[in-house]
Protein backbone atom coordinates (compact mmCIF):
# COMPACT_ATOMS: atom_id res chain seq x y z
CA UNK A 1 -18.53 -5.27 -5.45
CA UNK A 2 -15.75 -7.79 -4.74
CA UNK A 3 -12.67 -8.61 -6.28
CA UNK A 4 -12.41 -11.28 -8.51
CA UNK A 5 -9.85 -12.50 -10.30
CA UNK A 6 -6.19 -11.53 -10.52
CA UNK A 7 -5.21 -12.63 -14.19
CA UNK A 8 -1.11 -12.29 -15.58
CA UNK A 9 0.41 -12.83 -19.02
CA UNK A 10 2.11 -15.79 -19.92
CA UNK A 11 3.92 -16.55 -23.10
CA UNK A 12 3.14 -20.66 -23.13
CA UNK A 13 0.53 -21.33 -20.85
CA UNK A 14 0.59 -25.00 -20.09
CA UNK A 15 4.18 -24.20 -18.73
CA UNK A 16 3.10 -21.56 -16.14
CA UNK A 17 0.30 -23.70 -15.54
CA UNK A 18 2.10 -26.44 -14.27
CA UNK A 19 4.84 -23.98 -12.86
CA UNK A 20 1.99 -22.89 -10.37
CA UNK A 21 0.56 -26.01 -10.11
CA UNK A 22 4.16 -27.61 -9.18
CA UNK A 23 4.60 -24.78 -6.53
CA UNK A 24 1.33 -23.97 -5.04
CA UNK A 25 -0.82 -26.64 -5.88
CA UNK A 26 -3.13 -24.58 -7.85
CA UNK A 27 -5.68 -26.45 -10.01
CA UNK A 28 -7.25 -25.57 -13.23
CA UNK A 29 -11.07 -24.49 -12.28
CA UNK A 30 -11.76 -23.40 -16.02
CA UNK A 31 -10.06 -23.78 -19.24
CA UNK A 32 -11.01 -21.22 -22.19
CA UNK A 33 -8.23 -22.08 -25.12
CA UNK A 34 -5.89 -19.21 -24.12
CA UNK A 35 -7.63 -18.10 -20.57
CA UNK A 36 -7.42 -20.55 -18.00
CA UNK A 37 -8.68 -20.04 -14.26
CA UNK A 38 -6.78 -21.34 -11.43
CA UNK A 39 -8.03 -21.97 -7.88
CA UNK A 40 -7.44 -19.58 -5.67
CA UNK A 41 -8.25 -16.71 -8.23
CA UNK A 42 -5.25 -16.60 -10.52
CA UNK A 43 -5.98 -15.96 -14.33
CA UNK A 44 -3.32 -17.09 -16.86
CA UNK A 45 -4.06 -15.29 -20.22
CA UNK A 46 -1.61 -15.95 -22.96
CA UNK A 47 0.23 -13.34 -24.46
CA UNK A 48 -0.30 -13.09 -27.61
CA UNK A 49 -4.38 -12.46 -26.57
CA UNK A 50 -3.46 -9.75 -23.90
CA UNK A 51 -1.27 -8.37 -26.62
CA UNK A 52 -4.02 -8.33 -29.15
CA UNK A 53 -6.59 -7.31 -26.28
CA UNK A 54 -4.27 -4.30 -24.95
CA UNK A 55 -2.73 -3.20 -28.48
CA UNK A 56 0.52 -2.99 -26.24
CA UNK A 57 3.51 -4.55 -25.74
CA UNK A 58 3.81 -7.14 -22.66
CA UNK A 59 6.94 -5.94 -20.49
CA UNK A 60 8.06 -9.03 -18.48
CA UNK A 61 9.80 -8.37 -15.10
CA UNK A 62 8.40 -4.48 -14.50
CA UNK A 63 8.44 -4.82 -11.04
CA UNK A 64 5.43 -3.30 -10.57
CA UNK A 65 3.11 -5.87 -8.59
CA UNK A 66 3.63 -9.05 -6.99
CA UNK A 67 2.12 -12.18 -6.50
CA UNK A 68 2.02 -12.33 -2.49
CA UNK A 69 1.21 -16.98 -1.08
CA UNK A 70 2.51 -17.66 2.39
CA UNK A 71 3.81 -20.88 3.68
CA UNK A 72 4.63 -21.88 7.33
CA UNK A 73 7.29 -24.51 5.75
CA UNK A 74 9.50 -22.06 3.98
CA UNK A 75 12.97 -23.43 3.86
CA UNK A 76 10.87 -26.58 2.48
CA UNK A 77 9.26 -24.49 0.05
CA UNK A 78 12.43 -22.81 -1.10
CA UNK A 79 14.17 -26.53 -1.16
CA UNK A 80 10.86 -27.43 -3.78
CA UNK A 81 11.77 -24.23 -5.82
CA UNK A 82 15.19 -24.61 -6.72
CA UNK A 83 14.09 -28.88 -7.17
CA UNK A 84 11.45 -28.27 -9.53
CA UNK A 85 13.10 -24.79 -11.40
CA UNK A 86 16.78 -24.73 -10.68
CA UNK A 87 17.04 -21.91 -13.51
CA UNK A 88 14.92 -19.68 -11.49
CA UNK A 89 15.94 -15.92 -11.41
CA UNK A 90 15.52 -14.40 -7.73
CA UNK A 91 15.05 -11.09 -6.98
CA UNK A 92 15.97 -12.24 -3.18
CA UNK A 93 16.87 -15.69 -1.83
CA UNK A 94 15.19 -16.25 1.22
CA UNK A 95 15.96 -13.21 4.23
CA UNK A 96 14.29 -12.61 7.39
CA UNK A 97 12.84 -9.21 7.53
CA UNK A 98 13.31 -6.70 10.53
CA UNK A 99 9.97 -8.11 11.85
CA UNK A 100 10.71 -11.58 11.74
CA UNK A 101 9.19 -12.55 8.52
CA UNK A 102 11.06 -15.21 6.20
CA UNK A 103 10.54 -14.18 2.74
CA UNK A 104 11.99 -15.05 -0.99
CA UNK A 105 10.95 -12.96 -4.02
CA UNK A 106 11.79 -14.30 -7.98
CA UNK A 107 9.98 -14.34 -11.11
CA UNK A 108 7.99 -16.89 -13.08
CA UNK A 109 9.38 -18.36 -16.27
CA UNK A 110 7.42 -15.36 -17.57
CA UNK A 111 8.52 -12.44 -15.58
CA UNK A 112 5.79 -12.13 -13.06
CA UNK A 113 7.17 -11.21 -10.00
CA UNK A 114 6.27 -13.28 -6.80
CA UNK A 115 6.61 -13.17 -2.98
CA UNK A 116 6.38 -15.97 -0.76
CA UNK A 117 6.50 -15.41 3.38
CA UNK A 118 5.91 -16.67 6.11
CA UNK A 119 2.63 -16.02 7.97
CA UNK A 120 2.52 -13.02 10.00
């Protein structure tokens, strides 16, 4: 067995699709009217599906996993982020960790919570 897919709710989906398309360069591999598969294995399901799926409410910004990219180039990256999405809502700007690694954390227009670093 293998690992898949790693899918996360989104209220409009053509905006978080070209969010992660803006940032990462993801492409759209298949598109099922609410469900669309990105490269790299990212799933964008819209909300009001997952709601109707879960019979639960959606609870943006729970902090409870994180989408993890890395990028050599991170002060470039960072310079793209606040360029493209100057409303963005960090949960830290970029740091340097103990070990060396650069890393910035935020959320998606959605609440997803994301990490990118630099390779270690």
């Amino acid at each position: 067995m293998k690992l898949k897919n790693v899918l996360i709710v989104v209220e409009d989906i053509n905006k978080a699709k070209q969010f992660y398309h803006d940032l990462f360069g993801l492409e759209v591999i298949l598109d099922n009217d609410g469900n669309i598969i990105l490269t790299e294995g990212l799933v964008l399901q819209e909300k009001k599906y997952w709601k109707e799926f879960l019979g639960k409410d959606i609870i943006p910004e729970n902090n409870s996993c994180e989408l993890y990219f890395e990028e050599s180039d991170i002060e470039h990256f960072v310079e793209k982020l606040e360029s493209y999405y100057p409303e963005v809502k960090y949960v830290n700007r970029l740091m340097t960790h103990s070990w060396g690694q650069k890393v910035v954390r935020f959320y998606d227009p959605d609440g997803n919570l994301i990490e990118v670093g630099t390779p270690m």
